[in-house]
C-alpha atoms as a PDB file:
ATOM      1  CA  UNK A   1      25.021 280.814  13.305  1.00  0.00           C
ATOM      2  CA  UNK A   2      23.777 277.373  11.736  1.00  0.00           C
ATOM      3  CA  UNK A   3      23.773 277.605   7.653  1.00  0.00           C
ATOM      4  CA  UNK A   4      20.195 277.837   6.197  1.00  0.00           C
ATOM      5  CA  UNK A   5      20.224 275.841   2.756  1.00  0.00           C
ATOM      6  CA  UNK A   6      17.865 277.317  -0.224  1.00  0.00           C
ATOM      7  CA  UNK A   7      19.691 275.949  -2.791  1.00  0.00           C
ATOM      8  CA  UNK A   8      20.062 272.227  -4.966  1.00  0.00           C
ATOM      9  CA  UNK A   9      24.086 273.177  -4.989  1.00  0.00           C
ATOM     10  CA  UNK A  10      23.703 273.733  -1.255  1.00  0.00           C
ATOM     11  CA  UNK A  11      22.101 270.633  -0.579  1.00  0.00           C
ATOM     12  CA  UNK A  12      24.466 269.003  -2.875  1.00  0.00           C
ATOM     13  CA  UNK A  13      27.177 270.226  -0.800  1.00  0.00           C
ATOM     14  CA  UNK A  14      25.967 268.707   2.226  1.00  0.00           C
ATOM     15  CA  UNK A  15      25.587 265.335   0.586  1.00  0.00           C
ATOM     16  CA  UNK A  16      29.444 265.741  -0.601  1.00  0.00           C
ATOM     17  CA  UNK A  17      30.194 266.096   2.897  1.00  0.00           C
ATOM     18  CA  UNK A  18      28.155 263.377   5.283  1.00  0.00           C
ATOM     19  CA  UNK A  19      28.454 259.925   4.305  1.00  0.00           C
ATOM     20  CA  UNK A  20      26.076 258.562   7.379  1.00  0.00           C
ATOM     21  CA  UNK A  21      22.487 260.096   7.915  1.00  0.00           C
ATOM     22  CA  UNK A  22      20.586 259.512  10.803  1.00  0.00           C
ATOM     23  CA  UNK A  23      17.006 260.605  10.203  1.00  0.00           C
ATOM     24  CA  UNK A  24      14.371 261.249  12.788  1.00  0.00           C
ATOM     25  CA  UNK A  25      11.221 259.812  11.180  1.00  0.00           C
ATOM     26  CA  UNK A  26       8.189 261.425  12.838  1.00  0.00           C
ATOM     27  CA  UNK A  27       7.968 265.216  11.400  1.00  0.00           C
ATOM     28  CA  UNK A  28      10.959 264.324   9.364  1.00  0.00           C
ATOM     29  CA  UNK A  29       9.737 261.679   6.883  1.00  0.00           C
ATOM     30  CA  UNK A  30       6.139 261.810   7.741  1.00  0.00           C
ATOM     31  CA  UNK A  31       3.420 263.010   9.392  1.00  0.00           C
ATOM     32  CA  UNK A  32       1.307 260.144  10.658  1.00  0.00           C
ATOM     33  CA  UNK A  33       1.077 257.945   7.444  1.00  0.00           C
ATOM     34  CA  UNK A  34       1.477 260.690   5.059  1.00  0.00           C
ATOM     35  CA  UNK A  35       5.265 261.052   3.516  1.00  0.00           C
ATOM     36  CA  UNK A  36       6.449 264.812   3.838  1.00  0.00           C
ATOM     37  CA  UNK A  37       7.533 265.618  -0.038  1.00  0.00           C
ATOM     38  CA  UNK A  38      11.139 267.436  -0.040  1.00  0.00           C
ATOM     39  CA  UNK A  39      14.768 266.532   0.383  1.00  0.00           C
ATOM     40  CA  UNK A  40      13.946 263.589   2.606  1.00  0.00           C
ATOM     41  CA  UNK A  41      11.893 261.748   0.520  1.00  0.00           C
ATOM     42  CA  UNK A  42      14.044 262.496  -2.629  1.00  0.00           C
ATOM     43  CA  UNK A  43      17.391 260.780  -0.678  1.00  0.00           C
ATOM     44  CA  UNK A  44      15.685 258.159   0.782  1.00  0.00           C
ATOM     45  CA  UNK A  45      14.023 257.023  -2.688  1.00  0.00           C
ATOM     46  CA  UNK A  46      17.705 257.623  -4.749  1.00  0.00           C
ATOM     47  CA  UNK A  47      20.152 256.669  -2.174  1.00  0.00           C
ATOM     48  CA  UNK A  48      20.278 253.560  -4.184  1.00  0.00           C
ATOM     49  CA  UNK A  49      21.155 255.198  -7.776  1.00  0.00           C
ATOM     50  CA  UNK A  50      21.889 258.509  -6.546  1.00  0.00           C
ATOM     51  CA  UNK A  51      23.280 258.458  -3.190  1.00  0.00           C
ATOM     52  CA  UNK A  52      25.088 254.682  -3.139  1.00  0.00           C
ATOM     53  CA  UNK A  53      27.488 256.072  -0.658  1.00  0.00           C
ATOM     54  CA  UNK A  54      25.203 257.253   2.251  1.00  0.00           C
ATOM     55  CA  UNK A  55      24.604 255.446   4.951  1.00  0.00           C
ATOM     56  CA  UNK A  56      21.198 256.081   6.349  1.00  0.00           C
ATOM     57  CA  UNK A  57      20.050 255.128   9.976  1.00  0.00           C
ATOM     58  CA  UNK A  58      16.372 255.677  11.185  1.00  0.00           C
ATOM     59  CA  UNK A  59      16.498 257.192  14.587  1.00  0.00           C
ATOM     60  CA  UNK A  60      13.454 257.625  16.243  1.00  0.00           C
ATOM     61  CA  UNK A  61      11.824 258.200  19.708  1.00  0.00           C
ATOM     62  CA  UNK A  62       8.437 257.055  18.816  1.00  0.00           C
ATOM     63  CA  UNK A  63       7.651 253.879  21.324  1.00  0.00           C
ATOM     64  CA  UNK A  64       4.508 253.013  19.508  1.00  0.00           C
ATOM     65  CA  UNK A  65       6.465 250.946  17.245  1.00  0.00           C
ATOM     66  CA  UNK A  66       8.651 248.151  16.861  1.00  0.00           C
ATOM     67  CA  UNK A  67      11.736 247.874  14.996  1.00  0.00           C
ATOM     68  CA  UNK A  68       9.823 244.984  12.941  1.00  0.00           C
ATOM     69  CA  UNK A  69       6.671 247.835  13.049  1.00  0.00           C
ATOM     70  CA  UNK A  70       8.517 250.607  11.484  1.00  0.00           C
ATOM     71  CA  UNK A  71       9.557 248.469   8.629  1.00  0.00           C
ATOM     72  CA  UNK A  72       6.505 247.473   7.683  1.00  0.00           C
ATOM     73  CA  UNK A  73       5.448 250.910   7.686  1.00  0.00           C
ATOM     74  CA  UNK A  74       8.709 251.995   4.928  1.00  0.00           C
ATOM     75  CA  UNK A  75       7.618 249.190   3.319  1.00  0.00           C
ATOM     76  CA  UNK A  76       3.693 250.549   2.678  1.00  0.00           C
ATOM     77  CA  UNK A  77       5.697 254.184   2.068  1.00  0.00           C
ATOM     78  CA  UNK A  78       7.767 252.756  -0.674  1.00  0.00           C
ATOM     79  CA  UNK A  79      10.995 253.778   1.108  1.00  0.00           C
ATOM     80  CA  UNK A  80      13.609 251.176   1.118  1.00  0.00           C
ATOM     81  CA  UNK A  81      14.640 250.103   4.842  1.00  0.00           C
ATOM     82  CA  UNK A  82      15.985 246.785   6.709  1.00  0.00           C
ATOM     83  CA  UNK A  83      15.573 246.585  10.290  1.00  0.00           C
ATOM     84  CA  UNK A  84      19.149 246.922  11.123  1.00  0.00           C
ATOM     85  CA  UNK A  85      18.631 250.571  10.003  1.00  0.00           C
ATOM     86  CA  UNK A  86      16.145 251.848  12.494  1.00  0.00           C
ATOM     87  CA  UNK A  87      16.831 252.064  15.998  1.00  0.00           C
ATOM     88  CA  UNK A  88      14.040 253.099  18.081  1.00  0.00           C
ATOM     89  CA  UNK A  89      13.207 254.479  22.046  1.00  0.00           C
ATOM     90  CA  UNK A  90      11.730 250.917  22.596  1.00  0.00           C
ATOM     91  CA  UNK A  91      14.625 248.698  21.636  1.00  0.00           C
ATOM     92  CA  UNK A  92      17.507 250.549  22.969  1.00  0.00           C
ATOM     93  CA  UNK A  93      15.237 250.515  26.457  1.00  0.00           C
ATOM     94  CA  UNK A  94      15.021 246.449  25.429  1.00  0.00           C
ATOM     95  CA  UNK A  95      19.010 246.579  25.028  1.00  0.00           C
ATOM     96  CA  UNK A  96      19.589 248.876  27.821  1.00  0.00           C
ATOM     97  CA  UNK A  97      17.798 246.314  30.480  1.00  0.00           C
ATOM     98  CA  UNK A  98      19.834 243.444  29.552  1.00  0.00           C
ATOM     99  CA  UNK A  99      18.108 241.089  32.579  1.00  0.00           C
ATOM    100  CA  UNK A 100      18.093 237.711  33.764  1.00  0.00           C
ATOM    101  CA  UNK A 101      15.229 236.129  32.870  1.00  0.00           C
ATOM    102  CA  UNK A 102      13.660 235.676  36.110  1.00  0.00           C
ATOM    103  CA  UNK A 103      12.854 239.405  36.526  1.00  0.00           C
ATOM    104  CA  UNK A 104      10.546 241.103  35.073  1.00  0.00           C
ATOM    105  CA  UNK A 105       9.844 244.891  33.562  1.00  0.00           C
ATOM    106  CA  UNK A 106       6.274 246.492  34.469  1.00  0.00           C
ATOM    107  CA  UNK A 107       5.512 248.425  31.007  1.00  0.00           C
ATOM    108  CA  UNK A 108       3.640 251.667  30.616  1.00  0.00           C
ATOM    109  CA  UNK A 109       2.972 251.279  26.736  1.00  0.00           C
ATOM    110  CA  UNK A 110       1.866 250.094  23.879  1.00  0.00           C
ATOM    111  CA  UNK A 111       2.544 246.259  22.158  1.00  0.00           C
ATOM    112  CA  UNK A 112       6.029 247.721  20.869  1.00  0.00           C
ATOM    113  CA  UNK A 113       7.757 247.951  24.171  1.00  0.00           C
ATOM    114  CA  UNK A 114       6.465 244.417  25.101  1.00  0.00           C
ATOM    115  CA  UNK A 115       7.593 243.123  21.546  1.00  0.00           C
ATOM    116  CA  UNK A 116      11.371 244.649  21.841  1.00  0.00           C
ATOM    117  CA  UNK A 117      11.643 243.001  25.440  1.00  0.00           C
ATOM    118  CA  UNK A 118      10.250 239.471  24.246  1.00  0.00           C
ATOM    119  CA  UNK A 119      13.181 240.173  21.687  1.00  0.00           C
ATOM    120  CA  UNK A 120      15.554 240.096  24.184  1.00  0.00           C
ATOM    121  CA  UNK A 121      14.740 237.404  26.305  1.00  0.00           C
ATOM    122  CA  UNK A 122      13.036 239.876  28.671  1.00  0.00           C
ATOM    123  CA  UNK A 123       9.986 238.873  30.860  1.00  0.00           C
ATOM    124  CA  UNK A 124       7.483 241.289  31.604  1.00  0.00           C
ATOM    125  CA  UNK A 125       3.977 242.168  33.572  1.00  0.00           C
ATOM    126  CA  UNK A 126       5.058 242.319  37.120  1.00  0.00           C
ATOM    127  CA  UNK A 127       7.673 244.722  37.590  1.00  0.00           C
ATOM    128  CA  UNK A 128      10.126 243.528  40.097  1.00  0.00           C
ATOM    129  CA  UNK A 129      13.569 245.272  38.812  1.00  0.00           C
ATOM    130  CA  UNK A 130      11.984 247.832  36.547  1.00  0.00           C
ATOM    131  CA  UNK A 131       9.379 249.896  35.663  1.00  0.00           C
ATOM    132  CA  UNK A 132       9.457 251.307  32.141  1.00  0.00           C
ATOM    133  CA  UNK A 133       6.960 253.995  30.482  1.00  0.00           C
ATOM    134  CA  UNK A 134       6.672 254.720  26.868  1.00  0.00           C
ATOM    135  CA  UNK A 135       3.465 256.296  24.846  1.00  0.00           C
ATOM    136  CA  UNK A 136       0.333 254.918  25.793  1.00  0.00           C
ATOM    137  CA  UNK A 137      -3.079 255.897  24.992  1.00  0.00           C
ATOM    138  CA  UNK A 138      -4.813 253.669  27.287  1.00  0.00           C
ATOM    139  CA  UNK A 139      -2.807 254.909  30.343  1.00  0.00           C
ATOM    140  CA  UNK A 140      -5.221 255.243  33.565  1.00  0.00           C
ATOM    141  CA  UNK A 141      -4.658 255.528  37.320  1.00  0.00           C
ATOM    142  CA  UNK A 142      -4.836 251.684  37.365  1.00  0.00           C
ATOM    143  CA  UNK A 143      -1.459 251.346  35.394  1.00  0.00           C
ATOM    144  CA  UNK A 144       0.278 254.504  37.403  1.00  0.00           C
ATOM    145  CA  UNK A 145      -0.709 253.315  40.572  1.00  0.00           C
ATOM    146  CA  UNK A 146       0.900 249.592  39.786  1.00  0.00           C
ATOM    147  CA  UNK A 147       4.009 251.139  38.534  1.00  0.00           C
ATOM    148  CA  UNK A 148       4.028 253.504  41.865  1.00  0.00           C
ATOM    149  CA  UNK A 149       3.515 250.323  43.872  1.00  0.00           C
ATOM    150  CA  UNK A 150       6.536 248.448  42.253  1.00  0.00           C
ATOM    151  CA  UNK A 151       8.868 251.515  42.403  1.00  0.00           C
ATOM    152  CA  UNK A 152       7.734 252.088  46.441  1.00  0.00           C
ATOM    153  CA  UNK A 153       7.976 248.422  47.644  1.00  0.00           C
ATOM    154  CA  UNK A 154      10.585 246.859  45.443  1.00  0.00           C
ATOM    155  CA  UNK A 155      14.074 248.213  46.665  1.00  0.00           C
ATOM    156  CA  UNK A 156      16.328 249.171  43.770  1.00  0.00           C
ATOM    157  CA  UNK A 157      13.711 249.056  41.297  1.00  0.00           C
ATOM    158  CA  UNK A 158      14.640 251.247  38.312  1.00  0.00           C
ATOM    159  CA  UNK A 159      12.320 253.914  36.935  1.00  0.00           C
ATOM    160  CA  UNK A 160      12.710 254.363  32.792  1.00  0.00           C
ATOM    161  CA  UNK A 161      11.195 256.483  30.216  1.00  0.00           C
ATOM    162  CA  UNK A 162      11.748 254.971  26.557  1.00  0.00           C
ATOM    163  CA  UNK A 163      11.990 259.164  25.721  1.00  0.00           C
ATOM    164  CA  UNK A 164      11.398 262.517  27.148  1.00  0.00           C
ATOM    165  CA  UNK A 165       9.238 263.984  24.075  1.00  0.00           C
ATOM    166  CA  UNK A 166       6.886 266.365  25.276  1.00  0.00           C
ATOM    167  CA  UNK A 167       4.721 265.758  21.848  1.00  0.00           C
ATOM    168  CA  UNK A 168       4.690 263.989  18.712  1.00  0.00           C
ATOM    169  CA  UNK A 169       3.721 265.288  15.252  1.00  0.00           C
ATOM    170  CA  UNK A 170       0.009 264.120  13.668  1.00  0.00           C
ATOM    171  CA  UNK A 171      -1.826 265.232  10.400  1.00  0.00           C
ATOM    172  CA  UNK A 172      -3.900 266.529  13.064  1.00  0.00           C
ATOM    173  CA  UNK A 173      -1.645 268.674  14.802  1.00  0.00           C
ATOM    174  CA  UNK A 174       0.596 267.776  17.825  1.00  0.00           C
ATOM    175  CA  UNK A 175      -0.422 265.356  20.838  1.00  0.00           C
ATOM    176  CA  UNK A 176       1.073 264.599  24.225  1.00  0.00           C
ATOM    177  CA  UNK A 177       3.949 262.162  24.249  1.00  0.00           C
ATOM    178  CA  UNK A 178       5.756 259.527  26.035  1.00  0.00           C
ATOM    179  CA  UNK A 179       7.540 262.446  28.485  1.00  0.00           C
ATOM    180  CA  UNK A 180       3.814 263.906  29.285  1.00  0.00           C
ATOM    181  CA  UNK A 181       2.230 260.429  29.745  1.00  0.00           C
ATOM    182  CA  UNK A 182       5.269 260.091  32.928  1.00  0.00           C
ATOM    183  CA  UNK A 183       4.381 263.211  34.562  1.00  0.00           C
ATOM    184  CA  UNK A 184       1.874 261.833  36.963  1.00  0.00           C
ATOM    185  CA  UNK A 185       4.880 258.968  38.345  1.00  0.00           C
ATOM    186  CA  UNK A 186       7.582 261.550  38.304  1.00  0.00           C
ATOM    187  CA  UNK A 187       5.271 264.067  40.468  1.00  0.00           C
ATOM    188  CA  UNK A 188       4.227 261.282  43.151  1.00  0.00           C
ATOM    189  CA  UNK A 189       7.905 259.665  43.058  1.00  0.00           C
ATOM    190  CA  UNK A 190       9.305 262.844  43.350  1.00  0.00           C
ATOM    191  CA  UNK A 191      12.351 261.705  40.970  1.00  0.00           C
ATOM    192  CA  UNK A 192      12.818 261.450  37.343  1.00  0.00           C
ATOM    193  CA  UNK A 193      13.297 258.578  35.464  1.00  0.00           C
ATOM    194  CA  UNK A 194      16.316 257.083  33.548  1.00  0.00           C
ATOM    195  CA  UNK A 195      15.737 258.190  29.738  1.00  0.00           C
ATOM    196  CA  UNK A 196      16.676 255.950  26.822  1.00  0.00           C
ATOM    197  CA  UNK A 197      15.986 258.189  23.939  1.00  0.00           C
ATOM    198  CA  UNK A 198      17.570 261.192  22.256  1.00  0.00           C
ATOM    199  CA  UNK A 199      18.943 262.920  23.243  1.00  0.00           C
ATOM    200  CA  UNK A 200      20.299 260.462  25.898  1.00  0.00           C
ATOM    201  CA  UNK A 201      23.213 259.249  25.045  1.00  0.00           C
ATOM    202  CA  UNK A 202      22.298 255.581  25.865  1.00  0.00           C
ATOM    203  CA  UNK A 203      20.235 255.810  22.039  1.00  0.00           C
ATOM    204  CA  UNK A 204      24.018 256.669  20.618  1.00  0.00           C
ATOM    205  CA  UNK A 205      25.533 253.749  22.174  1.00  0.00           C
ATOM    206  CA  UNK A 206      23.045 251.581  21.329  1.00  0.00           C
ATOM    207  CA  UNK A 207      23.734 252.281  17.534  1.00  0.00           C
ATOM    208  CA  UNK A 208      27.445 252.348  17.851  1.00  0.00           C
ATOM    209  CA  UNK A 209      27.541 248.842  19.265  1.00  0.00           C
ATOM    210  CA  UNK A 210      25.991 247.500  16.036  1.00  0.00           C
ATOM    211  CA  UNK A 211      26.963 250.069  13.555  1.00  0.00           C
ATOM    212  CA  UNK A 212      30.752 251.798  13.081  1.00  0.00           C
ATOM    213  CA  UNK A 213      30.679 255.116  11.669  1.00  0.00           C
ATOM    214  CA  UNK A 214      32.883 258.136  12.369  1.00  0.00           C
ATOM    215  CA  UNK A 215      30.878 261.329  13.994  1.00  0.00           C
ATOM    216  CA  UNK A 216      32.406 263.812  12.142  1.00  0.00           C
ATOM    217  CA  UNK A 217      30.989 262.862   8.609  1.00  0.00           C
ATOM    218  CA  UNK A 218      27.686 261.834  10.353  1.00  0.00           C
ATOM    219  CA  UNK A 219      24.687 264.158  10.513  1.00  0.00           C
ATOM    220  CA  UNK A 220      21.513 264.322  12.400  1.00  0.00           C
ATOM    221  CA  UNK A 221      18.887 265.348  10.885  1.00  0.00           C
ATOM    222  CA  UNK A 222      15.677 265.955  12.373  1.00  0.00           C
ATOM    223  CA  UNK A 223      12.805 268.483  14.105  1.00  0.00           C
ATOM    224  CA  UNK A 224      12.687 268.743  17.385  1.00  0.00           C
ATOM    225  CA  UNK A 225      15.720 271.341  19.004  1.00  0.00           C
ATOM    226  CA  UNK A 226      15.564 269.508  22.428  1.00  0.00           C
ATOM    227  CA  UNK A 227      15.780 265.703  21.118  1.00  0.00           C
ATOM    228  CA  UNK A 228      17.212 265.690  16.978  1.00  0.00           C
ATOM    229  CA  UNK A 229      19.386 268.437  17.244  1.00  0.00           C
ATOM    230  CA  UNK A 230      20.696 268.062  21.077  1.00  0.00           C
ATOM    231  CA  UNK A 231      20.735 264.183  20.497  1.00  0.00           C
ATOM    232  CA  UNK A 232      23.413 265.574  17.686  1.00  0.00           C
ATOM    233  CA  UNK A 233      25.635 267.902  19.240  1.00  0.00           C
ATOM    234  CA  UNK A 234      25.971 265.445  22.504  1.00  0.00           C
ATOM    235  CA  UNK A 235      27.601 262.925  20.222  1.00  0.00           C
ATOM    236  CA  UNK A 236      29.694 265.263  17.986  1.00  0.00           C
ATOM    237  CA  UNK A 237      27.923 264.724  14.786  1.00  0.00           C
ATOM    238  CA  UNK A 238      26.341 267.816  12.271  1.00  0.00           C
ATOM    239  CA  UNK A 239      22.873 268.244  12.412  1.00  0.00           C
ATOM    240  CA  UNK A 240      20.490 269.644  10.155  1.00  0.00           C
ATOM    241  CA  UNK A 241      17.096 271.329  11.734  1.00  0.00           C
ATOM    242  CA  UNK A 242      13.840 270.618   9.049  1.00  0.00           C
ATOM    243  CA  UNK A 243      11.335 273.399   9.899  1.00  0.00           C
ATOM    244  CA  UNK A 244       8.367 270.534   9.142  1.00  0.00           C
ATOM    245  CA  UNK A 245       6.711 270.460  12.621  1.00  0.00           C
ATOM    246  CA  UNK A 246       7.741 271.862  15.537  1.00  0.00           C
ATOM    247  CA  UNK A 247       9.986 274.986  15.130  1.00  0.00           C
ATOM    248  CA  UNK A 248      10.215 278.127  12.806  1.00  0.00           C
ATOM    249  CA  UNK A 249      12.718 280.381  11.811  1.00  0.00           C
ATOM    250  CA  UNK A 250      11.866 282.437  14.439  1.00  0.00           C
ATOM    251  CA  UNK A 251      12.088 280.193  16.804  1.00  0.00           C
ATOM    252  CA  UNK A 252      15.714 279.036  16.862  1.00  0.00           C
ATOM    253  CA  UNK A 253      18.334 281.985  16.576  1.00  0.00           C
ATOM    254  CA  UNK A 254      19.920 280.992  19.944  1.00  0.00           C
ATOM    255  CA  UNK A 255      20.468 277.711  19.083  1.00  0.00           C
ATOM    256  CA  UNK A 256      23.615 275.735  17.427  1.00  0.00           C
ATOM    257  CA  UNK A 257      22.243 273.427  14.847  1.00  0.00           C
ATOM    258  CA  UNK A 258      24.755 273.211  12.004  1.00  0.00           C
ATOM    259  CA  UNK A 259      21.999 273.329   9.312  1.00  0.00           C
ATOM    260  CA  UNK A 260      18.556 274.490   8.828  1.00  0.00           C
ATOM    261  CA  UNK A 261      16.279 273.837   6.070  1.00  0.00           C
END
């Protein structure tokens, strides 16, 4: 049964014990542009003074921004973070291609996923290795049926999916995600695509190639029991389930998060 913490000498307890957090960031640290008040927002603001220790990593599936995006956005939040601590859906997919130049990645997405690849080196437009989908509000048949046409007529072609989230978390309640938006593809393709993000370990090796840490101090900590928590327990580290969005405490008795809150 995963520990439920009520308590500052609880919390403290856990902070005695983890000395690297990875933190989801949508329904974790925020909904939309609006920081969630709590334990989050109290570490991330006093890790400096308070915390000096911790390590803290941003781990998030959201593929609507980039890793240069997302800082911005701590920036306008007042939280303190440098790029090389968030690691995001659309640059481990970036990493995770690792082509020659002279191919090229089809995207399903928005201006992050094209931003990561340019990052890397990675052409993109016509997709004659790879087709990869992420969140996209402007998706239409137009951009399905390209991607269906390079994945049919282009032998080998791989089919990716920056992450398999069903939703994401808004002021305004939840809204389909990058997993919905592939449905259509993975329905006339009958397959399923190669996932980057949690809780696909590919995210996990993508951080441990630029960060060392050793899993069993390390915690996950995030919302979601089928991405954050999963994402954890693949890779050996705690985790810590925050009821902010999508779950209850009704909702997750069968499940093996270490911590709830």
């Amino acid at each position: 049964m995963p520990t439920h913490l009520t308590t500052r000498p609880e919390y403290s307890l856990l902070i005695d014990r983890c000395d690297t957090w990875m933190l989801d960031c949508d329904g974790v640290l925020w909904h939309s542009d609006q920081l969630i008040e709590g334990v989050a927002e109290e570490i991330l603001r006093k890790r400096g003074a308070c915390y000096g220790r911790i390590r803290i990593l941003f781990v998030t599936n959201n593929a609507s921004k980039s890793r240069k995006s997302y800082q911005a956005k701590f920036d306008t939040l007042g939280v303190e973070a440098s790029v090389d601590d968030i690691y995001g859906s659309t640059h481990a997919s970036a990493v995770y291609l690792k082509l020659p130049k002279d191919k090229k990645v089809y995207v399903i997405g928005m201006a992050a996923i094209e931003e990561e690849l340019r990052e890397e080196g990675i052409s993109f437009i016509g997709g004659t290795v790879s087709v990869i989908c992420g969140l996209d509000p402007s998706v239409n048949y137009t951009k399905l049926s390209k991607a269906f046409q390079y994945l049919t007529r282009n032998p080998g072609c791989r089919f990716l999916i920056t992450n398999e989230d069903s939703t994401f978390p808004t002021v305004n309640g939840l809204l389909p995600a990058a997993g919905a938006i592939s449905i259509p593809l993975r329905f006339a393709l009958e397959k399923d695509p190669i996932s980057i993000g949690k809780p696909a370990k590919t995210m996990l090796e993508c951080i441990q190639a630029k960060v060392k840490f050793d899993p069993e101090p390390t915690i996950m900590i995030g919302d979601r029991l089928n991405t954050d928590i999963l994402f954890g327990q693949t890779g050996g580290l705690a985790t810590l389930l925050v009821l902010t969005s999508a779950f209850s405490n009704s909702t997750i008795s069968p499940c093996n998060e270490s911590y709830v809150l």
